[in-house]
Every structure is written in C-alpha cells, then in structure tokens.
N, C-alpha and C. Protein backbone atom coordinates (compact mmCIF):
# COMPACT_ATOMS: atom_id res chain seq x y z
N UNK A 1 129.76 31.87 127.78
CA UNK A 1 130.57 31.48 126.66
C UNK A 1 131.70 30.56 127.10
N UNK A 2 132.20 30.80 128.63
CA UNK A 2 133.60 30.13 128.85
C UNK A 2 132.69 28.68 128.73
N UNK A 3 131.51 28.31 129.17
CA UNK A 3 131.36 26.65 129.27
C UNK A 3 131.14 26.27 127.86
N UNK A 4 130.49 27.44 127.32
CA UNK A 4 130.31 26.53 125.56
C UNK A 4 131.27 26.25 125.10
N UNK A 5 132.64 26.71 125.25
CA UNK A 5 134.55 26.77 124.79
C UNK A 5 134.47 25.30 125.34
N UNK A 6 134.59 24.79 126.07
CA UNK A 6 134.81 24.02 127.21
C UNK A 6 133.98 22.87 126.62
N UNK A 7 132.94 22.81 126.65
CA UNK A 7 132.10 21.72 125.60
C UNK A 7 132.36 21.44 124.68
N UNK A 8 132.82 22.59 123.88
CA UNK A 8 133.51 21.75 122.67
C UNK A 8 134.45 22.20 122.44
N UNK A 9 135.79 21.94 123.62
CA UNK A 9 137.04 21.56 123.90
C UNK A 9 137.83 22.53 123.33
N UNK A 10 137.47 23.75 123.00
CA UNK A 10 138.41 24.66 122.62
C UNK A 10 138.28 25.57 123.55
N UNK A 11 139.77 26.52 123.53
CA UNK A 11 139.96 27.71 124.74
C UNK A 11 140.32 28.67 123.47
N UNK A 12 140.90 29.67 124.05
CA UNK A 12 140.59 31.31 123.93
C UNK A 12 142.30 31.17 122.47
N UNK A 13 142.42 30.55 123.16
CA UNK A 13 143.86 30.33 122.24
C UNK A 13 143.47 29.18 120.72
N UNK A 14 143.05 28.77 120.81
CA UNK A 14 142.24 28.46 119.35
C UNK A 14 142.02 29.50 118.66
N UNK A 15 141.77 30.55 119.11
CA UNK A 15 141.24 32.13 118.43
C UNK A 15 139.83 30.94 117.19
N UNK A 16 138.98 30.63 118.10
CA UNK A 16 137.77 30.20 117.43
C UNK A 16 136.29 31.27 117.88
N UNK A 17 135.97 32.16 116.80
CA UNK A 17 135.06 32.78 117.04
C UNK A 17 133.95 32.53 118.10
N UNK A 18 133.43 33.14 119.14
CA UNK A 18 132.56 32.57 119.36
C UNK A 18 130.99 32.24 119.26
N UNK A 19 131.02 33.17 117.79
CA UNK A 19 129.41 33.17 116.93
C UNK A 19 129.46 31.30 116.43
N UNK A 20 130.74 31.00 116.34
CA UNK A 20 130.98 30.22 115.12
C UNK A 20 131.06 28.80 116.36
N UNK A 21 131.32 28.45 117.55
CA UNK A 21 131.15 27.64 118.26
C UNK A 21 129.93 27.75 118.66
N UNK A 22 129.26 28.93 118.88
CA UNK A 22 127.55 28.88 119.32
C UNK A 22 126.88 28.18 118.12
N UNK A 23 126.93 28.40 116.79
CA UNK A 23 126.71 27.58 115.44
C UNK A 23 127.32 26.01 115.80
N UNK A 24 128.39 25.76 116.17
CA UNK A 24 128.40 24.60 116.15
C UNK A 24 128.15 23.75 117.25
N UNK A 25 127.73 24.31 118.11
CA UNK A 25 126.46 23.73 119.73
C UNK A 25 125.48 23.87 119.49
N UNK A 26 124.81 24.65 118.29
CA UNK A 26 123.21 24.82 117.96
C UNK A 26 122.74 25.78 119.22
N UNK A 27 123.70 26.73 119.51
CA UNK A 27 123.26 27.79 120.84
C UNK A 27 122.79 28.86 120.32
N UNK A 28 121.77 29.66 120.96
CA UNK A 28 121.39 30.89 120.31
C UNK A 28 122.24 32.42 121.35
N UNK A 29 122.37 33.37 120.78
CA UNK A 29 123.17 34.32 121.73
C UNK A 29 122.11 34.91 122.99
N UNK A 30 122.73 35.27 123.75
CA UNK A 30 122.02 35.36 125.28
C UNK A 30 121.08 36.54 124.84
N UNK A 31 121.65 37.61 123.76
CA UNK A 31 120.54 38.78 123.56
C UNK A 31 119.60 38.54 123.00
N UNK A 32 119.42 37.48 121.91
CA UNK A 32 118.53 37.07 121.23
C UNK A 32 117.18 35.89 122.69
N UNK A 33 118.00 35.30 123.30
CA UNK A 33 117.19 34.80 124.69
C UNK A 33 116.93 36.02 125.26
N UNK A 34 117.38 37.02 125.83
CA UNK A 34 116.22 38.34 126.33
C UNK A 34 115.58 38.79 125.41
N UNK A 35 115.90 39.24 124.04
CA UNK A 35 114.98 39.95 123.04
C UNK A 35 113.75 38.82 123.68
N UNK A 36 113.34 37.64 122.98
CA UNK A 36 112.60 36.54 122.99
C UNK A 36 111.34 36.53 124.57
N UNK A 37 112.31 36.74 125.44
CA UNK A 37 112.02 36.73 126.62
C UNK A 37 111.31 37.72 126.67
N UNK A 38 111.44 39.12 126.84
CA UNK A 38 110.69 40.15 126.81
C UNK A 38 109.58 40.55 125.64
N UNK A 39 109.59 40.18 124.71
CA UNK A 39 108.58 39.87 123.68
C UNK A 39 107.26 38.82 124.39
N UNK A 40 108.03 37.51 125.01
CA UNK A 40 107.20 36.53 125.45
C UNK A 40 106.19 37.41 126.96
N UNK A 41 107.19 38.20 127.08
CA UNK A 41 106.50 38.99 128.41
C UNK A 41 105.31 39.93 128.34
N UNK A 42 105.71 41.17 127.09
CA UNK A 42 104.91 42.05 126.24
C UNK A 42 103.70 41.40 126.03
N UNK A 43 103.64 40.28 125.32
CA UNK A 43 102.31 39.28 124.84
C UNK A 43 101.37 39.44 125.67
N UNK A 44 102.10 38.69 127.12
CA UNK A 44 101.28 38.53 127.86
C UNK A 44 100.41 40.17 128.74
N UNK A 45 101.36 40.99 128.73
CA UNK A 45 100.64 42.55 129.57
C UNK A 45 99.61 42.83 128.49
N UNK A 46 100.21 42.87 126.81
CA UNK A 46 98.70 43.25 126.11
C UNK A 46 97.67 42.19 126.05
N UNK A 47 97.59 41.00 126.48
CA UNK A 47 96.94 40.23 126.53
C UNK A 47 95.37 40.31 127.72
N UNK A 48 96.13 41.33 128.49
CA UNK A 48 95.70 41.47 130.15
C UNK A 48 94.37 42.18 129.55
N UNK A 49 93.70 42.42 130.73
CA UNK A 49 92.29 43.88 130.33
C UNK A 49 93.46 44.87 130.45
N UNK A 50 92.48 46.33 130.00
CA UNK A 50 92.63 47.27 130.10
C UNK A 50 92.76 47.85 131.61
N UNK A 51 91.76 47.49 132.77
CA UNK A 51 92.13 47.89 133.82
C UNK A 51 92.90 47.30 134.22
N UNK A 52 93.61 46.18 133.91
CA UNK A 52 95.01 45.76 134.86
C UNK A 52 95.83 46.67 135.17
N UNK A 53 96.35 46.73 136.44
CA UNK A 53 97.17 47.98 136.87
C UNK A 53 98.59 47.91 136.48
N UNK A 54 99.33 46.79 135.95
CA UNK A 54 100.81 46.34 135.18
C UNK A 54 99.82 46.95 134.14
N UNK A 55 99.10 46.94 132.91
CA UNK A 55 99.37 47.62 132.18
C UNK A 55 99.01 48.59 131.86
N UNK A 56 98.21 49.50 133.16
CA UNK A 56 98.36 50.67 133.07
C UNK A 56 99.15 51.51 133.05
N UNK A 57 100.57 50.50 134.07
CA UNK A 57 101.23 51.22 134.49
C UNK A 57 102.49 51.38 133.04
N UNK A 58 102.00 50.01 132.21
CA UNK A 58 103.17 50.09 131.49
C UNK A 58 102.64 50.82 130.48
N UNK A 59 101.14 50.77 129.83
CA UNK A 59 101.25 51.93 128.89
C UNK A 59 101.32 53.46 129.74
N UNK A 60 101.52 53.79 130.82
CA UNK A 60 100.81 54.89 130.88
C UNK A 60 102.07 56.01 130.08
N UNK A 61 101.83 57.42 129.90
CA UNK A 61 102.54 58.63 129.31
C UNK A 61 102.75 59.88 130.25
N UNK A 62 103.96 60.12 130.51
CA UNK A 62 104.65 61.23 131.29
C UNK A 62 103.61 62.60 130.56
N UNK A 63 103.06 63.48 131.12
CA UNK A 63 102.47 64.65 130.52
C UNK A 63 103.94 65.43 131.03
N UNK A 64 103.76 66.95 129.89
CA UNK A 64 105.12 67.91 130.09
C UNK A 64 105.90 67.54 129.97
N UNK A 65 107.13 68.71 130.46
CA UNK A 65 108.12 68.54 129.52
C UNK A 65 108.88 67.87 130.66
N UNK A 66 110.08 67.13 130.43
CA UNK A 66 110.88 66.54 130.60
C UNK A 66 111.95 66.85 131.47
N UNK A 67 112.48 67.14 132.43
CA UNK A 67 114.16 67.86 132.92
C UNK A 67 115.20 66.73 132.13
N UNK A 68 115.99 67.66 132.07
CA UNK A 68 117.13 66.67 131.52
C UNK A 68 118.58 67.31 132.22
N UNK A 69 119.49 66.53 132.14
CA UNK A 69 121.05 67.20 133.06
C UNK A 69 120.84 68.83 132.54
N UNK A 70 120.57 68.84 131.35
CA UNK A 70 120.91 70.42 131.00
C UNK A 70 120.15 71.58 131.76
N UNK A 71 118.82 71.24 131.94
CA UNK A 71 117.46 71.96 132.28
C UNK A 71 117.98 72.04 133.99
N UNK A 72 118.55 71.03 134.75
CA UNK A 72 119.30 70.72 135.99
C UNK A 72 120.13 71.65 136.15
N UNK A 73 121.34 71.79 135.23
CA UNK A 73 122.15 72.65 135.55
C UNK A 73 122.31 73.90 135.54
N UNK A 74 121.04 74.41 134.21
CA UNK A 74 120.47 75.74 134.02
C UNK A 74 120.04 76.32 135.53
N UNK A 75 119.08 75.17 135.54
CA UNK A 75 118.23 75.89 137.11
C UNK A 75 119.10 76.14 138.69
N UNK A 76 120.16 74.93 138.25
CA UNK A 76 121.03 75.62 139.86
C UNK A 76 122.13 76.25 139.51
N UNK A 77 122.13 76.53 138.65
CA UNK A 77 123.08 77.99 138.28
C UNK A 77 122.08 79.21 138.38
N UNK A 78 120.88 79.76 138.04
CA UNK A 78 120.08 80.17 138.47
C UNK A 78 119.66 80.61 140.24
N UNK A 79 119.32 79.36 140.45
CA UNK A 79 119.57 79.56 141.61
C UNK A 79 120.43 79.78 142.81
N UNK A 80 122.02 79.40 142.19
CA UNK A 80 123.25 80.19 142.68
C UNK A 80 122.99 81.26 142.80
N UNK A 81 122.81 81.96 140.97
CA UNK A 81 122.95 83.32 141.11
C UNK A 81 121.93 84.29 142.41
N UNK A 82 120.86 83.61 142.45
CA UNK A 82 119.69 84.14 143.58
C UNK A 82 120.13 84.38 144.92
N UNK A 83 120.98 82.92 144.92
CA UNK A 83 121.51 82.73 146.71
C UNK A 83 122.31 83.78 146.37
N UNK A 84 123.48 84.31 145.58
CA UNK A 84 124.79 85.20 145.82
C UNK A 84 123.88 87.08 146.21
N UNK A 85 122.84 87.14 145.50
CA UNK A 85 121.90 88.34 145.73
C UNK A 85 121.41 88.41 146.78
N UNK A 86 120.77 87.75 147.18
CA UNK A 86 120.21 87.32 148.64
C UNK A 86 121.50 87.70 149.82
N UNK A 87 122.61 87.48 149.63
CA UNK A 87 123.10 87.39 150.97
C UNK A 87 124.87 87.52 150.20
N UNK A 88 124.15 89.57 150.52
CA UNK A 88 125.37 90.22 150.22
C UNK A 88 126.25 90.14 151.25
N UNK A 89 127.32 90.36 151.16
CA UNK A 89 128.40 90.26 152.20
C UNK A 89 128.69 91.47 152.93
N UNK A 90 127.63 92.78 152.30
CA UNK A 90 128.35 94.06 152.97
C UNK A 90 126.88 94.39 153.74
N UNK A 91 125.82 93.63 153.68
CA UNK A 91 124.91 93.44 154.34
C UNK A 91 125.11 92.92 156.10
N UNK A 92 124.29 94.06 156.98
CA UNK A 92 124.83 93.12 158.70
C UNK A 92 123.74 92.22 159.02
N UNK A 93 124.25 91.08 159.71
CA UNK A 93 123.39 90.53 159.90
C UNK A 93 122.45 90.24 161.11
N UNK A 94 123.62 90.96 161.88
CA UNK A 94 122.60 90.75 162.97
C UNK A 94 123.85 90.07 164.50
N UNK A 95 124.46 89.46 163.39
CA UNK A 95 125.52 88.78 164.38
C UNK A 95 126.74 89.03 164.30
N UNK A 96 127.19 90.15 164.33
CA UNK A 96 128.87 90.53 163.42
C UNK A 96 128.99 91.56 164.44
N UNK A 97 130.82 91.57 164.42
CA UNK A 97 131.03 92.26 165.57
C UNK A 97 130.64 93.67 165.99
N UNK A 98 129.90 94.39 164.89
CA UNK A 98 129.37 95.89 165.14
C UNK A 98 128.30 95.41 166.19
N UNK A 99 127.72 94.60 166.28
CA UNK A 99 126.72 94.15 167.41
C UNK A 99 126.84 93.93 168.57
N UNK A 100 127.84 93.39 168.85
CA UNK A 100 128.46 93.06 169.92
C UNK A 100 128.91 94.12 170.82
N UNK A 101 129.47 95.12 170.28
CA UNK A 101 130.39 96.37 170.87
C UNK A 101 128.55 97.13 171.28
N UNK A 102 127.64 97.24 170.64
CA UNK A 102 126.54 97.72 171.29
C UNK A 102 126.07 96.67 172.37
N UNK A 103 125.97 96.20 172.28
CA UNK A 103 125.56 95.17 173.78
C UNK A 103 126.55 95.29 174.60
N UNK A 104 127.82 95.55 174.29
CA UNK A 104 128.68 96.32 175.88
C UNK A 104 129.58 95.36 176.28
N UNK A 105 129.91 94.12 175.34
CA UNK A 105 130.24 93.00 175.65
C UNK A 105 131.71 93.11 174.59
C-alpha cells in the first residue's frame, strides 16, 4: 500500500482511504490476489487423475476423533494424577538413608 500512496502522490496524512486509492490505480486488494490465486491452484489439483498423490493427499480425511488443547490437558492431568500414585513418598525406595545404616556405611 505504502507504494500505491506514493504513485499517486498522497501520504498517510491526506487521511485518503486506501480502498479508495486502490479504485483510483485500478488495483485489486492483495486478498482478493490470493483468494484468485488459490482457486487458480484448486482447478488445477481437481483437474489431475485420481491417483495423483497431491491430490490424494489433498482430498484425503483424518478417520477418529480429533485431540484438541482440551482432550491434551484432560489427559496430562490424568496422568499427573497416576505419576502422584505411583510414587508415594512414604514408600522406600531402595536408596534412602534406612539403607545405608544396613550396609554398615
């Protein structure tokens, strides 16, 4: 947008829309050039065979269900709770000083 201002000699301080200078350069907006673009792209993958591997890959469909942040946070809270069961604190382990005093050390 700063070069289309610039082409036709207005800056930011004009307070000139810039739908309304793209209208008067005959410019189209950059989203409407990707919409266009990716449409022109689409054409061409359904255009392809069926075994092309781009559009297998682009139609293909996720089977099952989905994780999402929530399903994420469910499960390692879950699995917190497992680890805190697992590894009680009044449990010995093997390496704590009641062990030591039997080995004589």
């Amino acid at each position: 947008m700063k070069r289309l201002r610039k082409i036709a000699g207005k800056t930011k301080l004009d307070k000139i829309r810039s739908e309304d200078i793209r209208m008067k350069l005959k410019q189209e907006s950059v989203t409407s050039k990707i919409k266009k673009r990716q449409l022109n792209w689409y054409g061409h993958i359904k255009g392809m065979t069926t075994e092309s591997q781009i559009r297998k890959v682009m139609e293909a469909r996720r089977k099952g269900k989905r994780n999402t942040q929530k399903d994420m946070a469910r499960r390692d809270r879950r699995k917190g709770k497992r680890d805190r069961q697992n590894n009680d604190p009044n449990e010995c382990s093997g390496e704590g000083p009641q062990d030591m005093e039997e080995m004589g050390e």
